[in-house]
Protein backbone atom coordinates (compact mmCIF):
# COMPACT_ATOMS: atom_id res chain seq x y z
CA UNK A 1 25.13 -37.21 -84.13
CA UNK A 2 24.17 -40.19 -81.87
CA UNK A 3 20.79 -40.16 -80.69
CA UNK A 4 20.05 -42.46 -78.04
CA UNK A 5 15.94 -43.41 -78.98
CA UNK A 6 13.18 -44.99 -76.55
CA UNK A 7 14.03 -48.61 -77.39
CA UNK A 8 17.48 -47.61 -75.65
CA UNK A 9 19.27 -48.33 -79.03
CA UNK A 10 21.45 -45.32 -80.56
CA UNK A 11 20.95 -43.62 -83.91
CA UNK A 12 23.37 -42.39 -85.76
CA UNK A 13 22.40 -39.45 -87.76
CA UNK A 14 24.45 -36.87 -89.72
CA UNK A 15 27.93 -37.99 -88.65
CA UNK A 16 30.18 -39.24 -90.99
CA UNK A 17 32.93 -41.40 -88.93
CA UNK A 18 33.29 -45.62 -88.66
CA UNK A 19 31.46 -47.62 -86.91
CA UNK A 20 34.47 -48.46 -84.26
CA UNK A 21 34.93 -44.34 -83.70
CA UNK A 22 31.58 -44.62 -83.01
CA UNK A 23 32.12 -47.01 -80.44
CA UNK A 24 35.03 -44.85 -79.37
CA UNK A 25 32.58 -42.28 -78.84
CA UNK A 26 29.95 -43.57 -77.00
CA UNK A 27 32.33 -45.30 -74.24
CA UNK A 28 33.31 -41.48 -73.76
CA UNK A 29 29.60 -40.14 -73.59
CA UNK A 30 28.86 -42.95 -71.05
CA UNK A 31 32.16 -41.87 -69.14
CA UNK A 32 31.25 -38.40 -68.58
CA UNK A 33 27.39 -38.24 -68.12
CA UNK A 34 26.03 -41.82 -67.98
CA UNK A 35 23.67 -44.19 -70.32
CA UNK A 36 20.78 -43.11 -68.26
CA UNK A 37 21.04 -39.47 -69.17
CA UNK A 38 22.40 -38.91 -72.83
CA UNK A 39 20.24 -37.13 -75.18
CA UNK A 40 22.49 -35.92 -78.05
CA UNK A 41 25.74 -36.22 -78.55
CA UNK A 42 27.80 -34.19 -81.18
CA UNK A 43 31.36 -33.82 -82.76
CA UNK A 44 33.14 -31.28 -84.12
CA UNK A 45 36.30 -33.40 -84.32
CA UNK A 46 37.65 -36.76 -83.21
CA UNK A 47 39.34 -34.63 -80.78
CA UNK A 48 36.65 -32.28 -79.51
CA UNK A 49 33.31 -33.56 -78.60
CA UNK A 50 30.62 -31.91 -77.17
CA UNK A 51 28.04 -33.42 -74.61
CA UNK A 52 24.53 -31.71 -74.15
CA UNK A 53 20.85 -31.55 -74.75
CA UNK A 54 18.53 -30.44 -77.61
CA UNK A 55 14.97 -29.33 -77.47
CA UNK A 56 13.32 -28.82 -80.88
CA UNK A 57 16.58 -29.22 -82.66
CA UNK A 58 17.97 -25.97 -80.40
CA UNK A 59 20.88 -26.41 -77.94
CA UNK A 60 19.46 -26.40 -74.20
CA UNK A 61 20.89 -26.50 -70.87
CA UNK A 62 24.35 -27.69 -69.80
CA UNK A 63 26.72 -28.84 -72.00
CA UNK A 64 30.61 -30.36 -71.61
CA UNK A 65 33.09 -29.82 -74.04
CA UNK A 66 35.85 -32.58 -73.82
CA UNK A 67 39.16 -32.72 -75.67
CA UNK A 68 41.29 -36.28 -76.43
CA UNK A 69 44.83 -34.62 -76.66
CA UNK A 70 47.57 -36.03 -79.07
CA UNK A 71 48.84 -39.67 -78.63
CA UNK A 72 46.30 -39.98 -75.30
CA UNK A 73 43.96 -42.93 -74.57
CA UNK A 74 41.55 -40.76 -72.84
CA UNK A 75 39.54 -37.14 -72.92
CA UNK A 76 39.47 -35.10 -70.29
CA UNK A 77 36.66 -31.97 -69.96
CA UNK A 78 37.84 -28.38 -70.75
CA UNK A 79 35.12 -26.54 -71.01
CA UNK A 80 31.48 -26.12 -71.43
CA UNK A 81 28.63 -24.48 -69.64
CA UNK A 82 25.06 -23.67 -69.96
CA UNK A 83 22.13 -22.73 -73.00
CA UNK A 84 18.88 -21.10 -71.69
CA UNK A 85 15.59 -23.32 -71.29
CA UNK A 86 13.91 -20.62 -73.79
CA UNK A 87 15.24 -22.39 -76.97
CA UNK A 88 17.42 -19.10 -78.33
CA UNK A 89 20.36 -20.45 -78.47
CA UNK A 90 21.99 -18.32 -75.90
CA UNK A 91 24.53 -18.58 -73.32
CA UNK A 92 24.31 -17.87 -69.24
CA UNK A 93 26.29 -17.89 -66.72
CA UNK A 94 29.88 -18.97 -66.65
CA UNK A 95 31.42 -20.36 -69.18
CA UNK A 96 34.69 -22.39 -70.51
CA UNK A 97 34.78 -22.14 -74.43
CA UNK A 98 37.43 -23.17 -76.31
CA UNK A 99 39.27 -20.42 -79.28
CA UNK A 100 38.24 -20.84 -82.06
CA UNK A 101 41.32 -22.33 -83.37
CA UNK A 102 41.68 -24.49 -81.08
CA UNK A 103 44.02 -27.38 -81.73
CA UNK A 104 46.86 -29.17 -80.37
CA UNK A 105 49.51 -26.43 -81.05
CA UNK A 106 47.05 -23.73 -79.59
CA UNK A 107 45.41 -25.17 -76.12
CA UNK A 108 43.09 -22.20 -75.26
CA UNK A 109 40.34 -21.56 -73.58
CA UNK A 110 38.55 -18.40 -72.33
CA UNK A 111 36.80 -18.44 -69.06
CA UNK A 112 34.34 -16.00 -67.68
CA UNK A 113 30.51 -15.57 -67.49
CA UNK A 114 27.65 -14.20 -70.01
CA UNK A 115 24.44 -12.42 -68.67
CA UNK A 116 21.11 -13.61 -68.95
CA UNK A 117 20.88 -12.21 -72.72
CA UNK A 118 23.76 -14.06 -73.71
CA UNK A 119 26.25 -11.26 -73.80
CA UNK A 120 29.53 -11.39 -71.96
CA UNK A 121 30.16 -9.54 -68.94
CA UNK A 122 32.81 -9.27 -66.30
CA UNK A 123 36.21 -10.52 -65.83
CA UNK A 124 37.22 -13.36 -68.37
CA UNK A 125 40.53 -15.39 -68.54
CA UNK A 126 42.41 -16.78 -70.74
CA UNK A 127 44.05 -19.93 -70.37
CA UNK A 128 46.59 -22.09 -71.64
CA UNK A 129 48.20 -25.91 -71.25
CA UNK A 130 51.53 -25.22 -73.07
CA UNK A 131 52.99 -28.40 -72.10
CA UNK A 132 49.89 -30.80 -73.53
CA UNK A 133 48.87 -31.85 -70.41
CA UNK A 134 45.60 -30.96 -69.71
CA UNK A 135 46.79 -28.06 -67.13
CA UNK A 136 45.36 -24.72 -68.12
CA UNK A 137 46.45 -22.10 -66.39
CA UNK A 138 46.07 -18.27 -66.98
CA UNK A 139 48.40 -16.53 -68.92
CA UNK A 140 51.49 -15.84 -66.72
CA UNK A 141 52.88 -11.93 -65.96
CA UNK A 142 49.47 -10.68 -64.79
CA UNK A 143 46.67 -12.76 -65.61
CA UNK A 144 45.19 -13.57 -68.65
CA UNK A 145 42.25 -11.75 -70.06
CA UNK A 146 40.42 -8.97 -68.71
CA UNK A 147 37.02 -7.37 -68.28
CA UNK A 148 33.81 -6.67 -69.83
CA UNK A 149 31.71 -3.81 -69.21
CA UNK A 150 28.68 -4.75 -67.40
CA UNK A 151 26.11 -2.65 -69.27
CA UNK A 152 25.57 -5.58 -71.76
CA UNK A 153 27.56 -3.96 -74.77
CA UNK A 154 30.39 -6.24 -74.89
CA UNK A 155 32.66 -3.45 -74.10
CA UNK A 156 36.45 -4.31 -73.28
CA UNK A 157 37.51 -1.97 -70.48
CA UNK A 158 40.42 -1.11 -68.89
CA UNK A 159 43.16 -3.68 -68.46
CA UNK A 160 44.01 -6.40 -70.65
CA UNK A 161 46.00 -8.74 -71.67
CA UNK A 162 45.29 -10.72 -75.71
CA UNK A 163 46.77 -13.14 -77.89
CA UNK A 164 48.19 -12.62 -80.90
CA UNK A 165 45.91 -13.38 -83.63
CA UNK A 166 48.37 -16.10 -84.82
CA UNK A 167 49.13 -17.57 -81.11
CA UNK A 168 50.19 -20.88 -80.67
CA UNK A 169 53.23 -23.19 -79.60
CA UNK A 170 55.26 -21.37 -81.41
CA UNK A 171 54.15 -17.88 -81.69
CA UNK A 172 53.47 -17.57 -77.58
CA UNK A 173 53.50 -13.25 -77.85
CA UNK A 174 50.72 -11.54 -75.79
CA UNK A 175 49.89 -7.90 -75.81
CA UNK A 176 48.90 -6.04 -72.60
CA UNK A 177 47.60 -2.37 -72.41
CA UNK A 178 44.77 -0.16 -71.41
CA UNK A 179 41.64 0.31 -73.71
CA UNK A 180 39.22 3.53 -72.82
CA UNK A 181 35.61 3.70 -72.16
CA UNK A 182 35.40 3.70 -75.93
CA UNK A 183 37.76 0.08 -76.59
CA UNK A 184 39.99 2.40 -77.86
CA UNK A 185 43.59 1.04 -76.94
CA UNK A 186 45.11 3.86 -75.24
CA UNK A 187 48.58 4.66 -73.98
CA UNK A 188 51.20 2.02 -72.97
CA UNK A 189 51.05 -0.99 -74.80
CA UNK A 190 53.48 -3.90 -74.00
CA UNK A 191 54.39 -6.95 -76.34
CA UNK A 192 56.07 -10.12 -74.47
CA UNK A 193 57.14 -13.10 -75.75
CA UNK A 194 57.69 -16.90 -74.43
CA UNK A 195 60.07 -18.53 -76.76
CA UNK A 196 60.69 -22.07 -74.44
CA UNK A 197 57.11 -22.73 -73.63
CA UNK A 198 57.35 -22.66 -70.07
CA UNK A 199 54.69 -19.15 -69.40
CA UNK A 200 58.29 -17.13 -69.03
CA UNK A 201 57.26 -14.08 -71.05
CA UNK A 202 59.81 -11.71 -71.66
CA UNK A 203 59.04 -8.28 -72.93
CA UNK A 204 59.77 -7.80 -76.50
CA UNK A 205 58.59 -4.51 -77.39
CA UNK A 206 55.66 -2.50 -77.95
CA UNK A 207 54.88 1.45 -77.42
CA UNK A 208 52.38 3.77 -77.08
CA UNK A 209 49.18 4.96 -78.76
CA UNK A 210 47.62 8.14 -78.48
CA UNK A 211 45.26 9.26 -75.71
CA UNK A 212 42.52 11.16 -78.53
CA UNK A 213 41.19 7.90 -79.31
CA UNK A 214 42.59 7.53 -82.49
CA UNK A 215 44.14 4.04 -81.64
CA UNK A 216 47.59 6.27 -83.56
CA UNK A 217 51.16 4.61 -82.95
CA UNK A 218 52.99 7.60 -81.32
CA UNK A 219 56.67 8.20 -80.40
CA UNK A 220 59.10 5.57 -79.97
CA UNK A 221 58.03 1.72 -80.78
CA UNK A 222 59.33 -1.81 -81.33
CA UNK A 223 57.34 -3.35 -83.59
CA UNK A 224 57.26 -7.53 -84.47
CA UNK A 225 57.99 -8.69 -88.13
CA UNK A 226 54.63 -9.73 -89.73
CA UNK A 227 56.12 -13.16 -89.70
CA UNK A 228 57.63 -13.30 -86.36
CA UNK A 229 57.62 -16.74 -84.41
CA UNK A 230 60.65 -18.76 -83.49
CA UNK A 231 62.14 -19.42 -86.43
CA UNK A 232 61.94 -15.29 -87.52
CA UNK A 233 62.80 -13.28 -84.77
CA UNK A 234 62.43 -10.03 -85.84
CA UNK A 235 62.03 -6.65 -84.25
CA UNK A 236 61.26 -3.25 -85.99
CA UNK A 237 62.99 -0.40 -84.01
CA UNK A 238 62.02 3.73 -84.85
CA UNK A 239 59.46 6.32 -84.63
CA UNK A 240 56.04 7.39 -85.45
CA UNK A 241 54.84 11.14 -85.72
CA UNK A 242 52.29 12.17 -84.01
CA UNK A 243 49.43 11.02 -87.09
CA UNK A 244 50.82 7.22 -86.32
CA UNK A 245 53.45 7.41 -89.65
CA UNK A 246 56.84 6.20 -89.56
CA UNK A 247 59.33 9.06 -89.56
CA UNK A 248 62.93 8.77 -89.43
CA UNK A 249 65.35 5.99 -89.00
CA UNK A 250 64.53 2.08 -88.22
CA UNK A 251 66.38 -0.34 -87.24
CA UNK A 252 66.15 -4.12 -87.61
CA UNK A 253 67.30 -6.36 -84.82
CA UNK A 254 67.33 -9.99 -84.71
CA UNK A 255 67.97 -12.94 -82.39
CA UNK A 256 69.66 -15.21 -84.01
CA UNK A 257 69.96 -17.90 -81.28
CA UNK A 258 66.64 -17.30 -79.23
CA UNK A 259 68.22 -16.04 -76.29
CA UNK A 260 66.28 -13.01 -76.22
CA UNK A 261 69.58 -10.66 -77.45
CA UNK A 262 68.52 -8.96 -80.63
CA UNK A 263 71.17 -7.25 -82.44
CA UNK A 264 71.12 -4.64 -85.41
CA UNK A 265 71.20 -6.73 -88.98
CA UNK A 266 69.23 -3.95 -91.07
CA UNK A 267 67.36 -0.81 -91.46
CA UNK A 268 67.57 2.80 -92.60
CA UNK A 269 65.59 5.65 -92.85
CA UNK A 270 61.91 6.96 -93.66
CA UNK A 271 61.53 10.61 -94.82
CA UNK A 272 60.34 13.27 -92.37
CA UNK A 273 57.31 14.53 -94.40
CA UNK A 274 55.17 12.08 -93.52
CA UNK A 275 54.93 9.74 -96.46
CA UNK A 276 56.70 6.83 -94.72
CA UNK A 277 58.69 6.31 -98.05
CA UNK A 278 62.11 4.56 -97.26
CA UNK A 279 65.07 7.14 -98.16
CA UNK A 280 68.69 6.96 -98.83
CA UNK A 281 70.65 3.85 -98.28
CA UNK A 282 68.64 0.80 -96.79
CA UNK A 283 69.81 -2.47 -95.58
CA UNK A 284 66.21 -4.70 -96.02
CA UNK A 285 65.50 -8.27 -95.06
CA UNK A 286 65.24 -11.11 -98.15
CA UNK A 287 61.36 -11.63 -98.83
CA UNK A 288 62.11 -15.58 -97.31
CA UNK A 289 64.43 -14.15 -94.12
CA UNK A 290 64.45 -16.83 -91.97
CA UNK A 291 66.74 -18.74 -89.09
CA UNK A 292 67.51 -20.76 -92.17
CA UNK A 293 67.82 -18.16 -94.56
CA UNK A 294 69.68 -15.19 -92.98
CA UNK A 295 69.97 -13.08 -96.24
CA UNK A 296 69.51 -8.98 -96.52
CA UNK A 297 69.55 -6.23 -99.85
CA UNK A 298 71.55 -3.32 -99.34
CA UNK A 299 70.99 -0.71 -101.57
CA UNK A 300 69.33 2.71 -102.11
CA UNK A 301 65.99 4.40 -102.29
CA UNK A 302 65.21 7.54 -104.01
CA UNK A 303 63.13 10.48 -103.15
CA UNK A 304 59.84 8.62 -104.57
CA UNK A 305 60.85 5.91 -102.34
CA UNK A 306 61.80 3.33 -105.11
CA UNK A 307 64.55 1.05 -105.48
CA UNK A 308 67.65 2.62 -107.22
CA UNK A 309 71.50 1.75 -108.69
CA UNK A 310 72.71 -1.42 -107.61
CA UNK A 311 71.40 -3.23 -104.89
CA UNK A 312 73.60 -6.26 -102.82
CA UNK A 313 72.64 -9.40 -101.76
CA UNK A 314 74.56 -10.69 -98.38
CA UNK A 315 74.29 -14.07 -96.60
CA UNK A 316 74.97 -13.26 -92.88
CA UNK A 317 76.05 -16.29 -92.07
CA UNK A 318 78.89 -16.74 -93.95
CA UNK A 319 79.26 -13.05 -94.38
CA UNK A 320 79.80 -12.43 -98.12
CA UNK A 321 77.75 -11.01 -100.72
CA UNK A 322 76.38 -13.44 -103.58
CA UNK A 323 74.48 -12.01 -105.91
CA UNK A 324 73.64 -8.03 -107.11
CA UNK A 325 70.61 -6.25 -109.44
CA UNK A 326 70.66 -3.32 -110.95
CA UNK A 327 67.44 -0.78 -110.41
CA UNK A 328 68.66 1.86 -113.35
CA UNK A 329 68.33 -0.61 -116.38
C-alpha cells in the first residue's frame, strides 16, 4: 500500500511492485482524487486498483475501483461505492463491484444497492464491455440481472437473468428464468448464447423445472456440453421424467461452423426405468471432441449400462473410421 504520511512523503508498505509501477501508481491516485486528499491507496493488480480510506486499519467511506485495460495508457473508473463510518466493514448504498473473476476476457460488473446492514437489496444489473472499451452496458435481450428481496435476506426473486459460471469472451451464454419466493428456479428456463461478441444472444436451449420446488429438470430440454464455448458447440437434446432423470432417447447436435445451425452428430438412448443408464446402440463424443478434433465411438451398451462388443472410432471430417476396441475381451 502507499501511505501518504504528515511530512507529505509516501510510504510504501506491504506492496510488492518496482519502484517505477509505483510511480505509475501514484500519477493515477493523483488523477482520480487529488494529492490533497489520498489516504490509502491499494492494489489488487497492476490492472485493478482501488482508491479509498481506512480508519483503524478498516475500510471507510467511498471508495473507486479503477481498471487499466489491455495495451491502454490510461485507467478509467468502473466501479466502487461506499463503507459505513462505523468501522464494520460493510457496504451501503449503491454500488459498482467488479466479478470476482474479473479480467480482461470477462469485463463484468454488477450494479445495484446494499441496505444499511450491508446486505443487497433491490434491482441489480449486470454489465458488460465485450468489445474492451470501457463501455458497460447491461446484458442485452432483457436486462441484465434482477432483484433482491427487500426483507434483508438476500433473496433472488422473480425474474432473472445470470452468467454462466464460466462466462467470458468466449463462453458469452446467459440463463434467464423465474425463481419462487423460496430461490427455487421454477418453470421456464431459457439458455442464449452470443458467439460474435456483439450482445446478439441467440437462444440455444434450455427447459423447464418443476413448479414443487424441487429445482427437478422436467419434460423436454436442451442441455449445453459441460465444455461448451466456441470452439465445442455442443447441445444435448431428450427428456427428463418427472424425478429430473434422463429417460429415453438423446440426441447430440453440433455447429460446426458457428452459425447457430446445430445438426445431429450423436446420441442414443437412456432406459425408461429411471436409472439414466445409456442402452442399446450409442453414437458418443471422443473425451477431447473439439472444432479441431471432430471424432465420435459408436458402439453398444448393455442392460447394466456398460460398454459392450466392438466399439468404432470415426473422424467426421473426413468421414471414415480409424481405429476400433473391443469391450468383450
Amino acid at each position: 500500500m502507499v501511505r501518504r504520511q504528515a511530512d507529505g512523503k509516501y510510504q510504501i508498505q506491504n506492496l510488492k511492485t518496482s519502484y517505477v509501477v509505483v510511480q505509475i501508481m501514484m500519477k493515477m491516485v493523483r488523477k482520480f482524487i487529488g494529492v490533497k486528499s489520498i489516504k490509502i491507496y491499494q492494489s489488487f493488480s497492476n490492472s485493478i486498483l482501488q482508491i479509498g480510506s481506512f480508519s483503524k486499519g478498516i475500510k471507510v467511506g467511498r471508495w473507486q475501483i479503477i481498471y487499466q485495460a489491455n495495451g491502454k495508457k490510461d485507467y478509467k473508473q468502473i466501479g466502487g461505492g461506499s463503507y459505513n463510518l462505523e468501522g464494520n466493514l460493510k457496504k451501503i448504498g449503491k454500488w459498482e463491484e467488479l466479478d470476482e473473476g474479473f479480467n480482461n476476457q470477462k469485463q463484468v460488473i454488477y450494479k445495484g444497492e446494499y441496505n444499511q446492514n450491508g446486505i443487497k437489496q433491490g434491482r441489480w444489473d449486470i454489465m458488460f464491455d465485450s468489445q474492451g472499451k470501457s463501455e458497460y452496458k447491461l446484458m442485452e435481450i432483457i436486462s441484465g440481472g434482477g432483484s433482491y428481496d427487500l426483507e434483508g435476506n438476500l433473496k433472488k426473486i422473480g425474474i432473472w437473468i445470470e452468467l454462466d459460471e464460466g462466462f467470458n469472451n468466449q463462453k458469452q451464454i446467459i440463463y434467464t428464468g423465474e425463481y419462487n419466493i423460496n430461490v427455487i428456479k421454477q418453470g421456464r428456463w431459457d439458455i442464449l448464447f452470443d458467439n460474435l461478441g456483439k450482445s446478439d444472444y441467440k437462444l440455444i436451449g434450455g427447459g423447464s423445472y418443476d413448479l414443487e420446488g424441487n429445482q427437478k429438470k422436467i419434460g423436454k430440454w436442451e442441455d449445453l456440453d459441460e465444455g461448451f464455448n466456441k470452439q465445442k458447440l455442443v447441445i444435448y437434446k431428450g427428456e427428463y421424467n418427472l424425478k429430473g432423470i434422463k429417460i429415453g432417447k438423446w440426441d447430440i447436435m453440433f455447429d460446426r461452423w458457428g452459425t447457430g445451425d446445430y445438426n445431429q452428430i450423436g446420441g442414443g438412448s437412456y432406459d425408461l426405468e429411471g436409472n439414466q443408464q445409456k442402452l442399446g446402440y450409442w453414437v458418443d463424443l471422443d473425451d477431447e471432441f473439439s472444432i479441431c478434433k471432430q471424432v465420435t465411438n459408436q458402439g453398444d451398451y448393455n442392460v447394466l449400462g456398460k460398454k459392450t462388443g466392438i466399439w468404432m472410432k470415426k473422424d467426421l471430417v473426413h468421414n471414415f473410421y480409424y481405429d476400433k476396441i473391443n469391450y468383450d475381451y
